[in-house]
PDB file of N, CA and C in Angstrom:
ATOM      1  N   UNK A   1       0.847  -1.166   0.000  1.00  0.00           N
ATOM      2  CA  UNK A   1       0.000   0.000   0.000  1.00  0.00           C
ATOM      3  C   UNK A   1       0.896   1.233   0.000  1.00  0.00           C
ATOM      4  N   UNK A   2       0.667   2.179  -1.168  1.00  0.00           N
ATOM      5  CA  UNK A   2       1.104   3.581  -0.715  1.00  0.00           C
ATOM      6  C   UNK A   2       1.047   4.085  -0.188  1.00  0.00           C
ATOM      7  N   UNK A   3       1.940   4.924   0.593  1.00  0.00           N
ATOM      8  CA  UNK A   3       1.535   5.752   1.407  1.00  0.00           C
ATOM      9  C   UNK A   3       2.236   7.407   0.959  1.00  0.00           C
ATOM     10  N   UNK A   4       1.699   8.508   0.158  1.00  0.00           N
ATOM     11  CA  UNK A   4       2.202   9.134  -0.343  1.00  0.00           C
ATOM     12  C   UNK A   4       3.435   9.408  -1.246  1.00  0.00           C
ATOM     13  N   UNK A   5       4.109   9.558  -1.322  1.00  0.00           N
ATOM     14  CA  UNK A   5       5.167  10.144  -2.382  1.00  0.00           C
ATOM     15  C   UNK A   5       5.977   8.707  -2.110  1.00  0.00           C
ATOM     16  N   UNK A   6       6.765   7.602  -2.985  1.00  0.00           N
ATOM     17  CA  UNK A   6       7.396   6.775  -2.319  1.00  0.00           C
ATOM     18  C   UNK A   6       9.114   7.679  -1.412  1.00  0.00           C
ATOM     19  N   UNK A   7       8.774   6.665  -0.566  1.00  0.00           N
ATOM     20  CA  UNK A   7      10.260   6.725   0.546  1.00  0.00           C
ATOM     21  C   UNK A   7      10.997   5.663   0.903  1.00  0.00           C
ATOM     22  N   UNK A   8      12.528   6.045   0.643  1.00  0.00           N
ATOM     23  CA  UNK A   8      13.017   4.948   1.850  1.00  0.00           C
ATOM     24  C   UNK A   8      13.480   4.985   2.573  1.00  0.00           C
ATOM     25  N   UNK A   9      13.602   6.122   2.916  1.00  0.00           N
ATOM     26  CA  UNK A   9      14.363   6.200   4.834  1.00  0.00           C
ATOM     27  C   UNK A   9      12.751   6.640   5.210  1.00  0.00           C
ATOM     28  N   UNK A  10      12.465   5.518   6.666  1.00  0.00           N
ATOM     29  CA  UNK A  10      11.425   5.865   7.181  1.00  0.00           C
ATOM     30  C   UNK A  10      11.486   6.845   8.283  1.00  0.00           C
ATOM     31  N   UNK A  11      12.625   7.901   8.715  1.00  0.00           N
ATOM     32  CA  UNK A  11      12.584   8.530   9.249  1.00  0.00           C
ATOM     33  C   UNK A  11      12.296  10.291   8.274  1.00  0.00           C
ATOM     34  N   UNK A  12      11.952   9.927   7.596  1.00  0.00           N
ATOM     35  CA  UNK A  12      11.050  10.951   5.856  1.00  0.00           C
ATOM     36  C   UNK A  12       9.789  10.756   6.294  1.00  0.00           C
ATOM     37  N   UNK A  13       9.035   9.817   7.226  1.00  0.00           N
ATOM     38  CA  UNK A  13       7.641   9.663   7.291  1.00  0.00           C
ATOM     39  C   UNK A  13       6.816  10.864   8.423  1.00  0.00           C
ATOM     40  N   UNK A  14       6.282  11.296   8.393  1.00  0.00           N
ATOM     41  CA  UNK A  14       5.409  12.128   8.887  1.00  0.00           C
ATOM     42  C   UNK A  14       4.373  11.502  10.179  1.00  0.00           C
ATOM     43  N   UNK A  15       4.126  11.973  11.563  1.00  0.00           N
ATOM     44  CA  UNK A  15       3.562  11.205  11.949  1.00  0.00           C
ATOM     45  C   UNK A  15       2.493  10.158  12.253  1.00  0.00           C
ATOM     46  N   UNK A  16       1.777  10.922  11.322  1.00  0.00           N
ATOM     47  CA  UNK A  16       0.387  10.198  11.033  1.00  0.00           C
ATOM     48  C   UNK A  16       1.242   8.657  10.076  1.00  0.00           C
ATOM     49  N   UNK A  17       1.683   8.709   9.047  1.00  0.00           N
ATOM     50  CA  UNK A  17       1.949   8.134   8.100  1.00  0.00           C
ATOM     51  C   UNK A  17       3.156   6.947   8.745  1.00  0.00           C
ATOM     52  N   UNK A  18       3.761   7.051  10.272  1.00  0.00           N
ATOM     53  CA  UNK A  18       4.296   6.473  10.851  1.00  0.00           C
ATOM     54  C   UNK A  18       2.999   5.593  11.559  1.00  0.00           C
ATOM     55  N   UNK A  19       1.822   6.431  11.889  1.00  0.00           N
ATOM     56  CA  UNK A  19       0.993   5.520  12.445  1.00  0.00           C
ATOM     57  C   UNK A  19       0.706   4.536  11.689  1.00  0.00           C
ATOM     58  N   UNK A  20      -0.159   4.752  10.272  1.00  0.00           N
ATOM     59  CA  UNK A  20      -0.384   3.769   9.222  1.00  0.00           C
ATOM     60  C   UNK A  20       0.422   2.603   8.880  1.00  0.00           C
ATOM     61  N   UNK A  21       1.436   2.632   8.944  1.00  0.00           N
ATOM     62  CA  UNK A  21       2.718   1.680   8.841  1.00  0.00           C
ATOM     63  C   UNK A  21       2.553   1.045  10.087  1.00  0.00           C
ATOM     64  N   UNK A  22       2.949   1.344  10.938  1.00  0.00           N
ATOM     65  CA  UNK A  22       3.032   0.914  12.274  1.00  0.00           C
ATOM     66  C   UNK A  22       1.682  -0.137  12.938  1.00  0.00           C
ATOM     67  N   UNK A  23       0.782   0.426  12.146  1.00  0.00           N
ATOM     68  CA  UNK A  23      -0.387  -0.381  12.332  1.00  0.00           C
ATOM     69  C   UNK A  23      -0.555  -1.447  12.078  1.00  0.00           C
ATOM     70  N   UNK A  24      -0.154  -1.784  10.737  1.00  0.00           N
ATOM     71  CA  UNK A  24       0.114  -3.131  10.192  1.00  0.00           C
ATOM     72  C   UNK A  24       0.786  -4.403  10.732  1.00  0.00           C
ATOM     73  N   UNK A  25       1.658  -3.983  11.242  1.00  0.00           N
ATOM     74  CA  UNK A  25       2.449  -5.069  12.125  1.00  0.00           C
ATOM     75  C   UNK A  25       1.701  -5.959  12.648  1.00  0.00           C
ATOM     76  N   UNK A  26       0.594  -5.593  13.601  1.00  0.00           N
ATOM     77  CA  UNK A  26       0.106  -6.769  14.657  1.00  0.00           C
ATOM     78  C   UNK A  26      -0.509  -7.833  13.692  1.00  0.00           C
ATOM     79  N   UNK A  27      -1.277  -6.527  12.211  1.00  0.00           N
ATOM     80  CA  UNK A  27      -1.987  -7.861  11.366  1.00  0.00           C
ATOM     81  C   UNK A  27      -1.240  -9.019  10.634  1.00  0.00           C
ATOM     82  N   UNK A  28      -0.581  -8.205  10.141  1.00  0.00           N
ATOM     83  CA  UNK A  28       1.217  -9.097   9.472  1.00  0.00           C
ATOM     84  C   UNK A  28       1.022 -10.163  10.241  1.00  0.00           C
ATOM     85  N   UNK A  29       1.336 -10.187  11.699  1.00  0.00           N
ATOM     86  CA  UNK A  29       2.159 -10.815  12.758  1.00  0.00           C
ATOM     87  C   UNK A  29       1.199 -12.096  13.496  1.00  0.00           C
ATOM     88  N   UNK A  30      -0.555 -11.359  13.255  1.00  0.00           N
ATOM     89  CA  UNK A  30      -1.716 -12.374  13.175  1.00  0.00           C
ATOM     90  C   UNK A  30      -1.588 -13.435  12.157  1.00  0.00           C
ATOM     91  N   UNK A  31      -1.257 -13.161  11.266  1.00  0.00           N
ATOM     92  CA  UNK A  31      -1.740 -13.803   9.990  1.00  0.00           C
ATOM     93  C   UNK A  31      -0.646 -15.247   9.739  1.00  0.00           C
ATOM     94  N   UNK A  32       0.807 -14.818  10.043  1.00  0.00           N
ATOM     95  CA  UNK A  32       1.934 -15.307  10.273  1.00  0.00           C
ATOM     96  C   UNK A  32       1.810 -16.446  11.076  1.00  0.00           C
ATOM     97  N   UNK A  33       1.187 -15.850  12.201  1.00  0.00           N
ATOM     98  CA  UNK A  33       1.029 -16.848  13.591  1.00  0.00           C
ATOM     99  C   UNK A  33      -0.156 -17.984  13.401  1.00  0.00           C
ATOM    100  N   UNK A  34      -0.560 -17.136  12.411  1.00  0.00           N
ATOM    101  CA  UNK A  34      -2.133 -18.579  12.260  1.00  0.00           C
ATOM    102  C   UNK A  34      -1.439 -19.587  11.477  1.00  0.00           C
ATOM    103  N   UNK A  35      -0.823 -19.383  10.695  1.00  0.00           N
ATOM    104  CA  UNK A  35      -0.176 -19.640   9.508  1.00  0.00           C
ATOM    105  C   UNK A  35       0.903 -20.856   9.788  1.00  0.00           C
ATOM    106  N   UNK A  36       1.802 -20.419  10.669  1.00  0.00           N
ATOM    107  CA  UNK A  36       2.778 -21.254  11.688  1.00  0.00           C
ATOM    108  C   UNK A  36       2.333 -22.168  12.648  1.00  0.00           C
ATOM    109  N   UNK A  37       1.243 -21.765  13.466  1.00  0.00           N
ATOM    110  CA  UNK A  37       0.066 -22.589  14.367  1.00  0.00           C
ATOM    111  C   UNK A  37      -0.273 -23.700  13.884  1.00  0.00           C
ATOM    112  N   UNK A  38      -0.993 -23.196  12.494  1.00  0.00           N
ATOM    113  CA  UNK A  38      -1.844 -24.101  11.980  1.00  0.00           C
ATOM    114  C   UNK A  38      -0.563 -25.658  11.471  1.00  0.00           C
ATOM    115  N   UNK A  39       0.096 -25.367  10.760  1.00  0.00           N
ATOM    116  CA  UNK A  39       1.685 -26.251  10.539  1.00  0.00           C
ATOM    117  C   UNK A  39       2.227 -26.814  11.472  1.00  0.00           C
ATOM    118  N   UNK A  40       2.566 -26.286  12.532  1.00  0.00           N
ATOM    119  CA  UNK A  40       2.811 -27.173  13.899  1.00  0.00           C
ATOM    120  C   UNK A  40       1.583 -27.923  14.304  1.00  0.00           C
ATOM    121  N   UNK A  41       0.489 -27.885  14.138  1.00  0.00           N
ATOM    122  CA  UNK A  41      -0.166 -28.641  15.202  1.00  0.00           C
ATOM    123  C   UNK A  41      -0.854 -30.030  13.660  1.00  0.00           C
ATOM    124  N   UNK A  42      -0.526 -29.636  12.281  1.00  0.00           N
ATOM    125  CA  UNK A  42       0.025 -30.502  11.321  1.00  0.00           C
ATOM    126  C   UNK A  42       0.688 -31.727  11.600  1.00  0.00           C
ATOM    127  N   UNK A  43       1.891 -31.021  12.189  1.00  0.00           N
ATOM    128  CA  UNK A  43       2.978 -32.001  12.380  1.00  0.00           C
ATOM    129  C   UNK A  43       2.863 -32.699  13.238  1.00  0.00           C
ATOM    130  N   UNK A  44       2.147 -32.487  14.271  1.00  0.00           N
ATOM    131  CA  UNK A  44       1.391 -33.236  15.644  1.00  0.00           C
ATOM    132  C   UNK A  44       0.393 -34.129  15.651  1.00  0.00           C
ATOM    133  N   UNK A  45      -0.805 -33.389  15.562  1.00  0.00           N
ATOM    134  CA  UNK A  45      -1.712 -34.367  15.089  1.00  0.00           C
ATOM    135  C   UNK A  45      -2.913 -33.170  14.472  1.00  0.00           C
ATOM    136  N   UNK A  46      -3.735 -33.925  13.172  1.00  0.00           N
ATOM    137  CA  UNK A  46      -4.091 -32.727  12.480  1.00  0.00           C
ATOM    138  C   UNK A  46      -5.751 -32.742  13.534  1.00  0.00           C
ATOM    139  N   UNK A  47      -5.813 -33.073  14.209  1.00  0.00           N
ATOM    140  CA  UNK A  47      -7.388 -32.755  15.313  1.00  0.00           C
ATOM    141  C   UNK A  47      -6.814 -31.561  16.049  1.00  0.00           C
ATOM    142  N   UNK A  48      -5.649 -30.714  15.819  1.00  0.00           N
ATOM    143  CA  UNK A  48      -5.294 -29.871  17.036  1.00  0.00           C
ATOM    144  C   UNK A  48      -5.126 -28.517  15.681  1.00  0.00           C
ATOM    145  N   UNK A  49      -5.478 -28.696  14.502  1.00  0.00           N
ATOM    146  CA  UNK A  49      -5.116 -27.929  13.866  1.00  0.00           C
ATOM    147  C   UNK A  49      -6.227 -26.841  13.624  1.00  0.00           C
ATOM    148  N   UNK A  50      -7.387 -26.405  14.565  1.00  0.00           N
ATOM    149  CA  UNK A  50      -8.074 -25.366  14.962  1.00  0.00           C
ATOM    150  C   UNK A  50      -7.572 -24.735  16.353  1.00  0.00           C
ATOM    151  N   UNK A  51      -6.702 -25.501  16.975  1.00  0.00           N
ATOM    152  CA  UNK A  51      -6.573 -25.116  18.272  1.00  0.00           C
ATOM    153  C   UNK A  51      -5.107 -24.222  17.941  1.00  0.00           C
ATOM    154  N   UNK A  52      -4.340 -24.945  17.123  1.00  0.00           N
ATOM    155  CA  UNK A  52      -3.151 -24.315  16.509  1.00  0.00           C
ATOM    156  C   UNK A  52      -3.183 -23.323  15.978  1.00  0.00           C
ATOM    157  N   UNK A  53      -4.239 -22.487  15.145  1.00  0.00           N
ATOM    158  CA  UNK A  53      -4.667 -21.648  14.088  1.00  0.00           C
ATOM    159  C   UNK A  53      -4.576 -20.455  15.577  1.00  0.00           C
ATOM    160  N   UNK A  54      -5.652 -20.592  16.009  1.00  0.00           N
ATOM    161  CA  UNK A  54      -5.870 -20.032  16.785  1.00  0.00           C
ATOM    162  C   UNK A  54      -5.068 -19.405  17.875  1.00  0.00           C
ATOM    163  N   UNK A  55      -4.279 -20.292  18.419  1.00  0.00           N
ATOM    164  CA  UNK A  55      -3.456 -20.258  19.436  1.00  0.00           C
ATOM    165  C   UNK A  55      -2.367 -18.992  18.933  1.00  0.00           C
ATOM    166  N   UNK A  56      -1.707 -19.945  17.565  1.00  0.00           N
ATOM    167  CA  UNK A  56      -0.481 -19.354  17.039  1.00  0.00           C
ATOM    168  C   UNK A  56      -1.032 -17.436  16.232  1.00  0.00           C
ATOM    169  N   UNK A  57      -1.946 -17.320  16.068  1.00  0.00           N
ATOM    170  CA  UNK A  57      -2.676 -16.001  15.739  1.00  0.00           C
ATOM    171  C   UNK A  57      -2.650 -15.271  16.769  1.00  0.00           C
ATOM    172  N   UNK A  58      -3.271 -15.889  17.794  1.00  0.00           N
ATOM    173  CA  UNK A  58      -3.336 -14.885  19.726  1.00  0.00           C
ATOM    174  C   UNK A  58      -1.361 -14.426  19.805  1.00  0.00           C
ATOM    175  N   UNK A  59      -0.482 -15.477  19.758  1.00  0.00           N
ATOM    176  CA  UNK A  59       0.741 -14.975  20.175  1.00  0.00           C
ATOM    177  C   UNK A  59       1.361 -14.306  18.699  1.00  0.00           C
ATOM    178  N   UNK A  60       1.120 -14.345  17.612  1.00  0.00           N
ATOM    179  CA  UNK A  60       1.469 -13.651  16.779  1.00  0.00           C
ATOM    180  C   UNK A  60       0.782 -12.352  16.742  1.00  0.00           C
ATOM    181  N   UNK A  61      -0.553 -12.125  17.165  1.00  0.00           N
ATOM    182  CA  UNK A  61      -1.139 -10.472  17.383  1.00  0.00           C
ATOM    183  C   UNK A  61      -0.229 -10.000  18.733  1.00  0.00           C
ATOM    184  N   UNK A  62       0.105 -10.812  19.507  1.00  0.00           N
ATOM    185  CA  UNK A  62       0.762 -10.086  21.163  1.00  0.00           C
ATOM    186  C   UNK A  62       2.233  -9.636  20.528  1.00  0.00           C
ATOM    187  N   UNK A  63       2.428 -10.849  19.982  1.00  0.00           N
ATOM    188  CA  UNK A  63       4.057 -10.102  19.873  1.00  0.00           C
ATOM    189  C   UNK A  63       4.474  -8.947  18.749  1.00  0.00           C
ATOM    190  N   UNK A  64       3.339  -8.824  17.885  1.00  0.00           N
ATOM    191  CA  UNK A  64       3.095  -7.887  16.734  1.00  0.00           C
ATOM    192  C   UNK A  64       2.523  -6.319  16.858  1.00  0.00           C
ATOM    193  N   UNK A  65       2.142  -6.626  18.282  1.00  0.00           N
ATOM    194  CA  UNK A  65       1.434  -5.665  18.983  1.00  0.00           C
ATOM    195  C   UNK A  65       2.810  -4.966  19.960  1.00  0.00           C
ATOM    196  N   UNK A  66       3.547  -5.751  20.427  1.00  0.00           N
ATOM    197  CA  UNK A  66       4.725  -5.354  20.580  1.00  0.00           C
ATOM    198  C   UNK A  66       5.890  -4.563  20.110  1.00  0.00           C
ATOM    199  N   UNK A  67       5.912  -4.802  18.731  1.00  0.00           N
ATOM    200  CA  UNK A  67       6.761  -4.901  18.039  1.00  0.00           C
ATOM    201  C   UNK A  67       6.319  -3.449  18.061  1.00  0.00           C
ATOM    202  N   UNK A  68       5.383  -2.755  16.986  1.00  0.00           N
ATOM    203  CA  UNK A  68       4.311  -1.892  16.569  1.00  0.00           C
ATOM    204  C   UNK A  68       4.683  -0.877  17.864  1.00  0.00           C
ATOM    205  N   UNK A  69       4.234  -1.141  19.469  1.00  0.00           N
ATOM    206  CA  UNK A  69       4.777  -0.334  20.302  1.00  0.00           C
ATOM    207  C   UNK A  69       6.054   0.268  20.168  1.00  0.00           C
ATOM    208  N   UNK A  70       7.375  -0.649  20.334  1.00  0.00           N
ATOM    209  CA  UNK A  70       8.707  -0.142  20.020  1.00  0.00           C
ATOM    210  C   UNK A  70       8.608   0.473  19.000  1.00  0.00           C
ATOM    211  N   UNK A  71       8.675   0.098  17.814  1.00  0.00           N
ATOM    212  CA  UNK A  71       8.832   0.859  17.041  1.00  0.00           C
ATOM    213  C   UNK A  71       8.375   2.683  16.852  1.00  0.00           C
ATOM    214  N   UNK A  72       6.701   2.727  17.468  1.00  0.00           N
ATOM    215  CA  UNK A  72       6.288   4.190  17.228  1.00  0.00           C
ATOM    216  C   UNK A  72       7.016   4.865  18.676  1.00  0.00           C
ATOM    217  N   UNK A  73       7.559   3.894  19.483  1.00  0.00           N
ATOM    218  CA  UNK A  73       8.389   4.821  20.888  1.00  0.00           C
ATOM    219  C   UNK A  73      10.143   5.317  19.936  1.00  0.00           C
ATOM    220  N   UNK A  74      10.111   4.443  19.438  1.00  0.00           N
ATOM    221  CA  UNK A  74      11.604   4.497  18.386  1.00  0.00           C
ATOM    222  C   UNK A  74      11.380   5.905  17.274  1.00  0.00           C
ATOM    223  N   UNK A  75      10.073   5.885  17.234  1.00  0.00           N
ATOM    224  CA  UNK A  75      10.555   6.791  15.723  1.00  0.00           C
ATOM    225  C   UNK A  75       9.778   7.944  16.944  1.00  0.00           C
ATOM    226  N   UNK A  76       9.241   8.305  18.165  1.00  0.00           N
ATOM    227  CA  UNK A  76       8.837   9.423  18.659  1.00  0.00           C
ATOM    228  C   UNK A  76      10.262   9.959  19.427  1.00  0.00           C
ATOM    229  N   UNK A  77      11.139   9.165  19.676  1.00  0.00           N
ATOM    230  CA  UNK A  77      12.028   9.342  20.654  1.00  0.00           C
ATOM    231  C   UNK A  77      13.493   9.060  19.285  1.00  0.00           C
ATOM    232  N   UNK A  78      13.667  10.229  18.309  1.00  0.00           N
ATOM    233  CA  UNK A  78      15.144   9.144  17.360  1.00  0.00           C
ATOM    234  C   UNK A  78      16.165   9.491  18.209  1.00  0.00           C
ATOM    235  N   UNK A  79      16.916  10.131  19.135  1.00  0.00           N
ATOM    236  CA  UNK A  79      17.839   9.992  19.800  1.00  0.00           C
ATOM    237  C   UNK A  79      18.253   8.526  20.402  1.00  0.00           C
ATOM    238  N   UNK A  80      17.067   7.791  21.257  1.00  0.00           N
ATOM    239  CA  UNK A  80      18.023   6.476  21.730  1.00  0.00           C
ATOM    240  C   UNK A  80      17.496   5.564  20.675  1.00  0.00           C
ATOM    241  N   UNK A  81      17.086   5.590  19.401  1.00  0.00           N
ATOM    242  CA  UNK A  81      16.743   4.550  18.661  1.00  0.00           C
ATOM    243  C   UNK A  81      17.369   4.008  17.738  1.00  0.00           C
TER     244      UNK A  81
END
């Protein structure tokens, strides 16, 4: 997705346009985790592969949700980042 004029130093981004970016992460990080969940609990036994989907989506939104934090404390604060 565009997000105005292209850039590649993301410290060129504006703050709103740091939000938009930044937002994405947790979904990225959902989608990933269902994705990985669902494959491990494959390899296990495939009756666990709703519990896997699921599971691996909950810790891929937490840690994506994480990530998404640092980062907008990183680009509000660029001195220690």
């Amino acid at each position: 997705m565009a997000i105005g004029r292209f850039r590649t130093d993301p410290a060129e981004l504006t703050p709103a346009e740091r939000e938009v970016v930044a937002a994405q992460y947790p979904e990225g990080a959902l989608v990933l985790g269902m994705g990985l969940g669902m494959v491990v609990a494959m390899a296990l036994a495939s009756s666990l592969v709703f519990a896997g989907g699921i599971g691996g989506g909950l810790v891929g939104y937490m840690i994506g949700r994480r990530f998404r934090a640092r980062r907008l404390s990183e680009a509000a604060d660029p001195v220690s980042g």
